[in-house]
Every structure is written in structure tokens, then in C-alpha cells.
C-alpha atoms as a PDB file:
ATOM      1  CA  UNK A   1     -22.088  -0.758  76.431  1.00  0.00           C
ATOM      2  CA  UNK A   2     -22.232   2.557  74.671  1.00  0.00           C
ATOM      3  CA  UNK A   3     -19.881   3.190  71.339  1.00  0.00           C
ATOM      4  CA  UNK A   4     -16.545   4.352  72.280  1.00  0.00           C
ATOM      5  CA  UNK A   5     -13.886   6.020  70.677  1.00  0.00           C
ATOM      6  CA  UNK A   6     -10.623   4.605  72.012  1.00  0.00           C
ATOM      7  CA  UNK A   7      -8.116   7.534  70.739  1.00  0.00           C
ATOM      8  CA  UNK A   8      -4.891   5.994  71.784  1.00  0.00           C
ATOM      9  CA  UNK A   9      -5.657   4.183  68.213  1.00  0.00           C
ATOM     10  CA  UNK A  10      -8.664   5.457  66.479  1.00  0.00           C
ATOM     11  CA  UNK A  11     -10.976   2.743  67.256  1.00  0.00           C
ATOM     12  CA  UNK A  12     -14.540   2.711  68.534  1.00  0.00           C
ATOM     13  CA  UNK A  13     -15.686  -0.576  70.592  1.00  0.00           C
ATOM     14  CA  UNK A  14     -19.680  -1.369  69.738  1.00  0.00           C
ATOM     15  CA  UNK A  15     -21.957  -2.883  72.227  1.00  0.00           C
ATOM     16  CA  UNK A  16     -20.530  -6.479  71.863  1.00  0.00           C
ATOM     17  CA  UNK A  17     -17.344  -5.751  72.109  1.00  0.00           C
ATOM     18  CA  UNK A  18     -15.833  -5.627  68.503  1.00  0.00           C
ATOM     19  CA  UNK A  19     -13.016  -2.644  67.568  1.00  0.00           C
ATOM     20  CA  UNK A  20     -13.314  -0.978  64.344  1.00  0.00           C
ATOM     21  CA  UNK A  21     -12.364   1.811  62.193  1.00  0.00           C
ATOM     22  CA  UNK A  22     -13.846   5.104  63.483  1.00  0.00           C
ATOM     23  CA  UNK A  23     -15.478   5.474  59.852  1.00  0.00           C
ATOM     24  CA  UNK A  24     -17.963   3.079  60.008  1.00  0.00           C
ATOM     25  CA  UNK A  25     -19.545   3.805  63.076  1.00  0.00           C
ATOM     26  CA  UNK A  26     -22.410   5.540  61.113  1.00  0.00           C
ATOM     27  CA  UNK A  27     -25.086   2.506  60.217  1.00  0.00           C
ATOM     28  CA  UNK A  28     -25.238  -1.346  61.147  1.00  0.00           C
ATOM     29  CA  UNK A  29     -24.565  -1.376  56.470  1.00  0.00           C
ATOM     30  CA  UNK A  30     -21.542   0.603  57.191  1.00  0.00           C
ATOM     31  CA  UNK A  31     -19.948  -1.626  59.661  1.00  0.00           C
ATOM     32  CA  UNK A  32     -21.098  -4.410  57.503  1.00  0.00           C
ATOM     33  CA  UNK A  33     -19.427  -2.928  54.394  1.00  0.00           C
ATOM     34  CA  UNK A  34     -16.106  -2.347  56.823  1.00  0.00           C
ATOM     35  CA  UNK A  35     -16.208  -6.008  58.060  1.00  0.00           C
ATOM     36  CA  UNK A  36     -16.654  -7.749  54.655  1.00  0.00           C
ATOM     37  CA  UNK A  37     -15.866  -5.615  51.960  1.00  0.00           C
ATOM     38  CA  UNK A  38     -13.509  -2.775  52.492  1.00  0.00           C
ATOM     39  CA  UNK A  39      -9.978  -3.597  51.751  1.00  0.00           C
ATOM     40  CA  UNK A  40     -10.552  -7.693  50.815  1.00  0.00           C
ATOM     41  CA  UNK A  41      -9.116  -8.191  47.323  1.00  0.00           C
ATOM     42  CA  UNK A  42     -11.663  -8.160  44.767  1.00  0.00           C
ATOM     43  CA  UNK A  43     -10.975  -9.515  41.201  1.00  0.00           C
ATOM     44  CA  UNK A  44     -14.824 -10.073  40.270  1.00  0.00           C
ATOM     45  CA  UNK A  45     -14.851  -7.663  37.037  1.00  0.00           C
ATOM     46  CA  UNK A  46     -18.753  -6.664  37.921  1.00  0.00           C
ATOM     47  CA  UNK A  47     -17.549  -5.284  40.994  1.00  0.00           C
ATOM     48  CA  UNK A  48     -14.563  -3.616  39.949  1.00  0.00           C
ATOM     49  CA  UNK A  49     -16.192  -1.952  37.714  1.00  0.00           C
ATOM     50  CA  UNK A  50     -19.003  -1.003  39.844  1.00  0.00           C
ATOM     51  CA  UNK A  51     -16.746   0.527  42.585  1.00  0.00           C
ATOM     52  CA  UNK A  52     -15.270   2.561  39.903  1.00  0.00           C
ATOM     53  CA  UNK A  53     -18.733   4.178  39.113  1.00  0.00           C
ATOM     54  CA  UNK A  54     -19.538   4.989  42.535  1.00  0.00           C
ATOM     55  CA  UNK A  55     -16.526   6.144  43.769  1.00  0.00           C
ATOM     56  CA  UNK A  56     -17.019   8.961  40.888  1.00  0.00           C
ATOM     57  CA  UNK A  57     -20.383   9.398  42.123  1.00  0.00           C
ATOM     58  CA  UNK A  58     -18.927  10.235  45.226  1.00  0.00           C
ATOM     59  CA  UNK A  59     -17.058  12.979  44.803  1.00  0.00           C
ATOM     60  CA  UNK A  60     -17.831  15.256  46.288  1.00  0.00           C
ATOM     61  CA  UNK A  61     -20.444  13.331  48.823  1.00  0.00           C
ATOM     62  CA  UNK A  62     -19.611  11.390  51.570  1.00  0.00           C
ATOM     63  CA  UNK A  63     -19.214   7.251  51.090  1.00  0.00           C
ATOM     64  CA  UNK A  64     -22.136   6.211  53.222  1.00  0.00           C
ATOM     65  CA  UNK A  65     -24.483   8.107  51.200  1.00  0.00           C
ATOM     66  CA  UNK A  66     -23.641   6.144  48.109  1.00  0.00           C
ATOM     67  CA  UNK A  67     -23.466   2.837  50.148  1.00  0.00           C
ATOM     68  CA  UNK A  68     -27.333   3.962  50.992  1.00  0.00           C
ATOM     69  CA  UNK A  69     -28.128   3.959  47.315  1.00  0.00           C
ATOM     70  CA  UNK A  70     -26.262   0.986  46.191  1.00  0.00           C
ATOM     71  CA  UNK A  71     -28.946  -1.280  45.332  1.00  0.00           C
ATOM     72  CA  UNK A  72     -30.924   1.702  43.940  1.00  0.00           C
ATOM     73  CA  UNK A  73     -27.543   2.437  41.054  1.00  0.00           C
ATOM     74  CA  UNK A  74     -27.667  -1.558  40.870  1.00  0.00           C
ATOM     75  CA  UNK A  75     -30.887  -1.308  39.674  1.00  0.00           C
ATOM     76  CA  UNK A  76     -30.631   1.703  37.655  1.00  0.00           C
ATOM     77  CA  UNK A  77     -27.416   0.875  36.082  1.00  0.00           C
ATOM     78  CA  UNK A  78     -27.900  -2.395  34.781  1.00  0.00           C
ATOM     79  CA  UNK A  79     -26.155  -3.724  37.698  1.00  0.00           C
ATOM     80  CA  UNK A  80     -23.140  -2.523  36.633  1.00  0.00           C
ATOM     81  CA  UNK A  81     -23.006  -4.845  33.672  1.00  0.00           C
ATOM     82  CA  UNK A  82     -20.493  -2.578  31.107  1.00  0.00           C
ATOM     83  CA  UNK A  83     -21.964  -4.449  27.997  1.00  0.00           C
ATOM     84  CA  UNK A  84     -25.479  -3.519  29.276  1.00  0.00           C
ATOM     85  CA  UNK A  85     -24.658  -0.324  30.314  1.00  0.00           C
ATOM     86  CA  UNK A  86     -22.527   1.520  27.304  1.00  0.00           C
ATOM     87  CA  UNK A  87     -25.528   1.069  25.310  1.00  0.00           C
ATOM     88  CA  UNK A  88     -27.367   3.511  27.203  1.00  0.00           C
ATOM     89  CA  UNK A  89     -28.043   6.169  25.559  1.00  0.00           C
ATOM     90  CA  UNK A  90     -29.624   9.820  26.033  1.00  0.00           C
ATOM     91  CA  UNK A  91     -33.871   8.665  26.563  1.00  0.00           C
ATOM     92  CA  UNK A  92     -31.920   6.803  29.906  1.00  0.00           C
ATOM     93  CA  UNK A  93     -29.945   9.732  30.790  1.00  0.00           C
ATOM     94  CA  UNK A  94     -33.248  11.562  30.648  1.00  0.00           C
ATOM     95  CA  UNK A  95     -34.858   8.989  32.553  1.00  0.00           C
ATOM     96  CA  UNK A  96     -31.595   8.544  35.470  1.00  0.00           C
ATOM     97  CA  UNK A  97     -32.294  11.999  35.397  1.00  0.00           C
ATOM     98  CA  UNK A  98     -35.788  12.102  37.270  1.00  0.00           C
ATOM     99  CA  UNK A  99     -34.890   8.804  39.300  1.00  0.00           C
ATOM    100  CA  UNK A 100     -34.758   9.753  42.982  1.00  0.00           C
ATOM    101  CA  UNK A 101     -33.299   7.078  44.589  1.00  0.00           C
ATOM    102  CA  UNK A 102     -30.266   7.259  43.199  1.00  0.00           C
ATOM    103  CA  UNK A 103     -27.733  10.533  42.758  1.00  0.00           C
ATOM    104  CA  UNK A 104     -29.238  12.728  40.170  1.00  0.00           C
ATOM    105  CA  UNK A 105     -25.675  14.278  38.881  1.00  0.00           C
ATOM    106  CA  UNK A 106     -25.951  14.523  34.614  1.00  0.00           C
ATOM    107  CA  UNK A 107     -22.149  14.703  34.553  1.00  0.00           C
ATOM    108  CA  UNK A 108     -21.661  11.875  36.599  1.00  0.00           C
ATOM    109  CA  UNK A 109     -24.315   9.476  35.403  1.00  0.00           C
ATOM    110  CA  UNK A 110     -23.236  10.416  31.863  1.00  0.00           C
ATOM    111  CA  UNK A 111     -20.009   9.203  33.037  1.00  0.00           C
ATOM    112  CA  UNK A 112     -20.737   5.979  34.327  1.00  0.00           C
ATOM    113  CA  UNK A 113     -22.112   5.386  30.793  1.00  0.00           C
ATOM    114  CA  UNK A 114     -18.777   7.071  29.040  1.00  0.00           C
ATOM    115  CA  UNK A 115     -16.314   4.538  31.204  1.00  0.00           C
ATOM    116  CA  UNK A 116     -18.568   1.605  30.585  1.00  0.00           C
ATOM    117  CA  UNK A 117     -18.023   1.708  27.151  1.00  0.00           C
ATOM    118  CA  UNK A 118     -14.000   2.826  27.571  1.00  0.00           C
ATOM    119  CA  UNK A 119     -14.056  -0.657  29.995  1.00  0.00           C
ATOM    120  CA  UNK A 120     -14.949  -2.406  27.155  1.00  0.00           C
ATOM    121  CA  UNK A 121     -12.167  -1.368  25.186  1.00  0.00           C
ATOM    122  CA  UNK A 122      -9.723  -1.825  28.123  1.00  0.00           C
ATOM    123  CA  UNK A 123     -10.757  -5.451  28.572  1.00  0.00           C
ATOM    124  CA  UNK A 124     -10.086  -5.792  24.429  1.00  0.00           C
ATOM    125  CA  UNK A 125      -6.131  -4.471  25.287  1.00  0.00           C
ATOM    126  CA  UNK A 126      -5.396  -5.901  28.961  1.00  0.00           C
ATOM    127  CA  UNK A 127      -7.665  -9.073  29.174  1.00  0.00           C
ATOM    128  CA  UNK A 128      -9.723  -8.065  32.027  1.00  0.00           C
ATOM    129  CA  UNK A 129     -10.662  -4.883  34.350  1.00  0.00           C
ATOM    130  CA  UNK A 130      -8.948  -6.968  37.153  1.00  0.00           C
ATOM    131  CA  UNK A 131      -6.057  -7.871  35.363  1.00  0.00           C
ATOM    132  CA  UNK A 132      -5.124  -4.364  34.420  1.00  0.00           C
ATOM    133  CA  UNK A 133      -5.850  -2.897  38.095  1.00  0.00           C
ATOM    134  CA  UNK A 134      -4.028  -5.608  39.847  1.00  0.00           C
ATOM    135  CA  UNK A 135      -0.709  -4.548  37.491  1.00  0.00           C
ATOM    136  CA  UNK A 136      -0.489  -1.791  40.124  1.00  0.00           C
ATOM    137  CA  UNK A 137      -0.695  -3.509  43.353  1.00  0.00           C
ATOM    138  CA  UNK A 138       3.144  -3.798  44.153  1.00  0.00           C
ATOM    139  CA  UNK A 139       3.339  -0.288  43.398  1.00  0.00           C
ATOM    140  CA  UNK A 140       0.414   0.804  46.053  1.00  0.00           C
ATOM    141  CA  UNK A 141       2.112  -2.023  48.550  1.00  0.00           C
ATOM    142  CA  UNK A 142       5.287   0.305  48.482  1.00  0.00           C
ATOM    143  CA  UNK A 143       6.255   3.636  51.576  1.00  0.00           C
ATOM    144  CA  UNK A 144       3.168   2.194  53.562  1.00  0.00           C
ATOM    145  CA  UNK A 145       3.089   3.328  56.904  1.00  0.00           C
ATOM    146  CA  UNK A 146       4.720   1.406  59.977  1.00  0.00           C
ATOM    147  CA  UNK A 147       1.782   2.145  61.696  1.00  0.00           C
ATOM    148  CA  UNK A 148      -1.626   2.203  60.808  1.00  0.00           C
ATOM    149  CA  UNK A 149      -3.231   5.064  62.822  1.00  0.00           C
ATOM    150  CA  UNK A 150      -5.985   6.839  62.510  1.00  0.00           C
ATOM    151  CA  UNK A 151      -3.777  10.127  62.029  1.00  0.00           C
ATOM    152  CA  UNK A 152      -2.230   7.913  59.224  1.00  0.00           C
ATOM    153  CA  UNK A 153      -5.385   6.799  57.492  1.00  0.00           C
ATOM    154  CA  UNK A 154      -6.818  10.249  57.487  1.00  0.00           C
ATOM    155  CA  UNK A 155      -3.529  11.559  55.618  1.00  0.00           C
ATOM    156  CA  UNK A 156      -3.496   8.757  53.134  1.00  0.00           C
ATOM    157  CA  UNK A 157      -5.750  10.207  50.439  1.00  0.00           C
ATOM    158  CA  UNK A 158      -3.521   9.666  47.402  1.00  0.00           C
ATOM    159  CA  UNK A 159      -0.636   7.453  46.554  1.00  0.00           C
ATOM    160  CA  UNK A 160       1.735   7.911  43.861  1.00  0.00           C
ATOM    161  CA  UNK A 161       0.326   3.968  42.315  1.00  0.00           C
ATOM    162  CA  UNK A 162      -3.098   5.833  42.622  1.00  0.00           C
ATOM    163  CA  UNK A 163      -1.848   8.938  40.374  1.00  0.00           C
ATOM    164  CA  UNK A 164      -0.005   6.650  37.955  1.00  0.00           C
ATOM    165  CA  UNK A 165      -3.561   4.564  37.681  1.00  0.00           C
ATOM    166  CA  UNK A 166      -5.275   7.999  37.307  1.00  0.00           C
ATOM    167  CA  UNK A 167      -2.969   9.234  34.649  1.00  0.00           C
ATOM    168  CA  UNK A 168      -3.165   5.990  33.134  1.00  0.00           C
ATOM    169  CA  UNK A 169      -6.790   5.872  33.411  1.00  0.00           C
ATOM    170  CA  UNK A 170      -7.418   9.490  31.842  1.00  0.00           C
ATOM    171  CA  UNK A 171      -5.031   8.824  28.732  1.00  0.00           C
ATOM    172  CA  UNK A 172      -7.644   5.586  28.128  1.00  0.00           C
ATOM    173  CA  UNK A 173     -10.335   8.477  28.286  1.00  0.00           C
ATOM    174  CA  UNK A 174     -11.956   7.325  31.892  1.00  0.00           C
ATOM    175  CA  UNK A 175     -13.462  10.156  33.553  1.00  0.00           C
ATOM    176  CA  UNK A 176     -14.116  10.740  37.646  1.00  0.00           C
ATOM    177  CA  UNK A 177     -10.936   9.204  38.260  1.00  0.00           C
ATOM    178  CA  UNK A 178      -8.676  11.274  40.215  1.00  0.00           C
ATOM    179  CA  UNK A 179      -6.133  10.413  42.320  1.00  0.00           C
ATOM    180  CA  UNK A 180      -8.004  10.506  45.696  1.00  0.00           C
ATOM    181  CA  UNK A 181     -10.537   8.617  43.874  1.00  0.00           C
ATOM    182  CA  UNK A 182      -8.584   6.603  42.826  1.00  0.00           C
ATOM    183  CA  UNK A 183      -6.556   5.796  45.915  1.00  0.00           C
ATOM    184  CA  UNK A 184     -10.476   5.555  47.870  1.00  0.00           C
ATOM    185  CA  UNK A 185     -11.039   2.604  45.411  1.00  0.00           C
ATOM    186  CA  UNK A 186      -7.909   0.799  45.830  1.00  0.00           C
ATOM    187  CA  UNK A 187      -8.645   0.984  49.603  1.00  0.00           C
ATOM    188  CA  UNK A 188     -11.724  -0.275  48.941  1.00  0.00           C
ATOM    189  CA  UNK A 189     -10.846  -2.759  46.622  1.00  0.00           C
ATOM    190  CA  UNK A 190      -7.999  -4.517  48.430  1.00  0.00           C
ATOM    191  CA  UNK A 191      -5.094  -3.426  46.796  1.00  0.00           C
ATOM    192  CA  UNK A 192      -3.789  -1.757  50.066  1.00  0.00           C
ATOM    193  CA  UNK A 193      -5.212  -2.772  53.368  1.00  0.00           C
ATOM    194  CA  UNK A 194      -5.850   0.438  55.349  1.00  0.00           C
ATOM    195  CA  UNK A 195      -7.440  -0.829  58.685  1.00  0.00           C
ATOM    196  CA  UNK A 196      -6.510   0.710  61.479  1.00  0.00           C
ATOM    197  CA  UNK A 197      -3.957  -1.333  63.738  1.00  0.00           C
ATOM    198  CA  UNK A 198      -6.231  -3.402  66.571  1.00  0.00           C
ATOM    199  CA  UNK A 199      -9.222  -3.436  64.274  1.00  0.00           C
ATOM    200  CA  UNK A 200     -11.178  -6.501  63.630  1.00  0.00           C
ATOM    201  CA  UNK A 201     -11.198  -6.856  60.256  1.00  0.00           C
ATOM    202  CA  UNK A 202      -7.414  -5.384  59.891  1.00  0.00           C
ATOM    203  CA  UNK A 203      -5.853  -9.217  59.780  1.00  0.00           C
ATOM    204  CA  UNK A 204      -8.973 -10.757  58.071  1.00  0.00           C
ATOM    205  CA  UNK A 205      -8.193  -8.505  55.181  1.00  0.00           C
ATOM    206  CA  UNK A 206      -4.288  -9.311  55.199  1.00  0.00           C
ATOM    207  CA  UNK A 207      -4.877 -13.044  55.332  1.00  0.00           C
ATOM    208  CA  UNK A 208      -7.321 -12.290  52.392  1.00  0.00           C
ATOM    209  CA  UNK A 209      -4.661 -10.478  50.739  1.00  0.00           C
ATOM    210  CA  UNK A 210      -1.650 -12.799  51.204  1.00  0.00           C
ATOM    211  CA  UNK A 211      -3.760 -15.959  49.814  1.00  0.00           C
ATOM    212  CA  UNK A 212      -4.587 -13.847  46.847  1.00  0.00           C
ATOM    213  CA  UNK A 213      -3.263 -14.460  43.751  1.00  0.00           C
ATOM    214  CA  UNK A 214      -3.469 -11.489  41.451  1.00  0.00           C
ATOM    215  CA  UNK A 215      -5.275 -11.771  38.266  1.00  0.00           C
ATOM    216  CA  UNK A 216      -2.755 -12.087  34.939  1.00  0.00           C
END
């Protein structure tokens, strides 16, 4: 059966019969990504920190496009390992610079280098990555929706946990992290679970969430 968009609820059916989020329809990695990864809790520092990379390489680009070059950054970003990667210095700039695969941005990649090294430092004050982005879960649990529509996920773009985590972020010196970024990765990361009501992975994700136990 041909993809459908159901738009009593924002859903689109695929050919064996599972409902998702309109978003994903895009790629068979996309709806991979949407089953298995977007909004499970994640308290694995590596990806934490990776998220928070590529969601700044994002901006301004749309999320699939990054997802397409994930294993390229993973290889040209020491796999997101912050100890490996804040010692890069400007002969890897220069060479991120000419590599194709992945999102040639100077500002951004010299980012991702910059917040490696202010991770570092955060972990020294707050323990972990994960313990210090988990402090503002019960703030981005709070004013959620009744109803998870598709009208409703499109207007959540910021949250007022995801400015306080931005402002918080900033004042460490973390750059790329706006507020819509910000809110993108706690979607993304599990700290709100923003599947559309009647999708497949919507209760996965909330059983995920409610046997969590937040990092201290």
C-alpha cells in the first residue's frame, strides 16, 4: 500500500502497515532513527555529546541531512570523543575544512571543537554531561500538551527548560546552542517525548522514559 498521510492526526501509514510521525517519511534511516532513537532517554555521555554537535551543525539545514552524514562527523570528529576532540587544533580545522562528506561550516566545526573542550570542564563541575542535562527534565516535563498533534509538534520549537538550558549553556561558554536547538535535542534525546498521538513508537518511548532513572 502506498504512504499515506492520515491528517485527522498527522500520521503517515507505510506499506506494512506501521503509523508514524509525518517527519520521517523521508528515508528507510529516517524512520529508523524515529523508531529507535528519537525521544528514548539517552544518558550515554558519547552520545549526548554528539547530539549536541550536530544539532549545531544543523542550524540552519534540515535534520535528515545531518543524519546522512552521521557516520562521516563520526569519523571526522573522533567519534565524538570530547577528550579526543578538544585537542584539535587549527592543521584539523584546515583539514575538516576540505572534507566533503561531512558539513564544511568553519564556524560550526570550530565549534564542535570549542564545546568539546567547555564539556570537559562541565563534567569537572556537574559529574557528567548526562547528569547536568537530566537536572532539567522535570522542568521540560511541565505545560506539555494534552494532545500530541501534529499542529502541536510543529509549534513546539522552544520550551522555557530549553531557554533556561541555553542560557545556562552560553554562561558555561557553549556555542550553537539556542533555544530551538536546544529544545530539537531534548526531543531527540528523551527528555520530552514528542510523538505524535497513535504513532508507533509514541508508547515505546514513554515506557522507555518511565523505567528511566535519571542520571545524579
Amino acid at each position: 500500500m502506498p504512504e499515506t498521510i492520515l491528517d485527522a492526526n498527522g500520521l503517515f501509514t507505510d506499506e506494512a502497515g506501521h503509523a508514524r510521525c509525518f517527519w520521517c517519511r523521508a528515508s528507510p534511516l529516517y524512520r529508523h532513527y524515529h523508531d529507535h532513537e528519537w525521544g528514548f532517554p539517552v544518558v550515554d555521555e558519547r552520545r549526548l555529546f554528539e547530539k549536541l554537535c550536530l544539532e549545531g551543525f544543523q542550524a540552519g539545514l534540515s535534520w535528515i541531512t545531518i543524519l546522512n552524514k552521521r557516520e562521516a562527523f563520526r569519523a571526522a570528529l573522533a567519534n565524538f570523543e570530547a577528550e579526543e576532540l578538544a585537542r584539535f587544533g587549527p592543521a584539523e580545522v584546515q583539514q575538516l575544512l576540505g572534507n566533503a562528506a561531512i558539513v564544511r561550516h568553519r564556524g560550526k566545526i570550530e565549534s564542535a571543537i570549542h564545546n568539546a573542550r567547555q564539556v570537559l570542564a562541565l563534567r569537572a563541575e556537574c559529574g557528567s554531561l548526562a547528569a547536568y542535562v537530566w537536572r532539567y527534565a522535570a522542568q521540560a516535563s511541565q505545560q506539555r500538551p494534552e494532545r500530541m498533534t501534529v499542529s502541536a509538534v510543529r509549534a513546539l520549537t522552544q520550551s522555557a527548560a530549553a531557554v533556561a538550558l541555553s542560557k545556562d549553556l552560553k554562561k558555561r561558554g557553549f556555542s550553537f546552542v539556542g533555544p530551538t536547538t536546544m529544545y530539537a535535542f531534548m526531543q531527540a534525546m528523551g527528555l520530552v517525548n514528542d510523538h505524535i498521538d497513535g504513532c508507533g513508537a509514541r508508547a515505546a518511548a514513554e515506557a522507555a522514559r518511565a523505567a528511566f532513572v535519571p542520571p545524579q
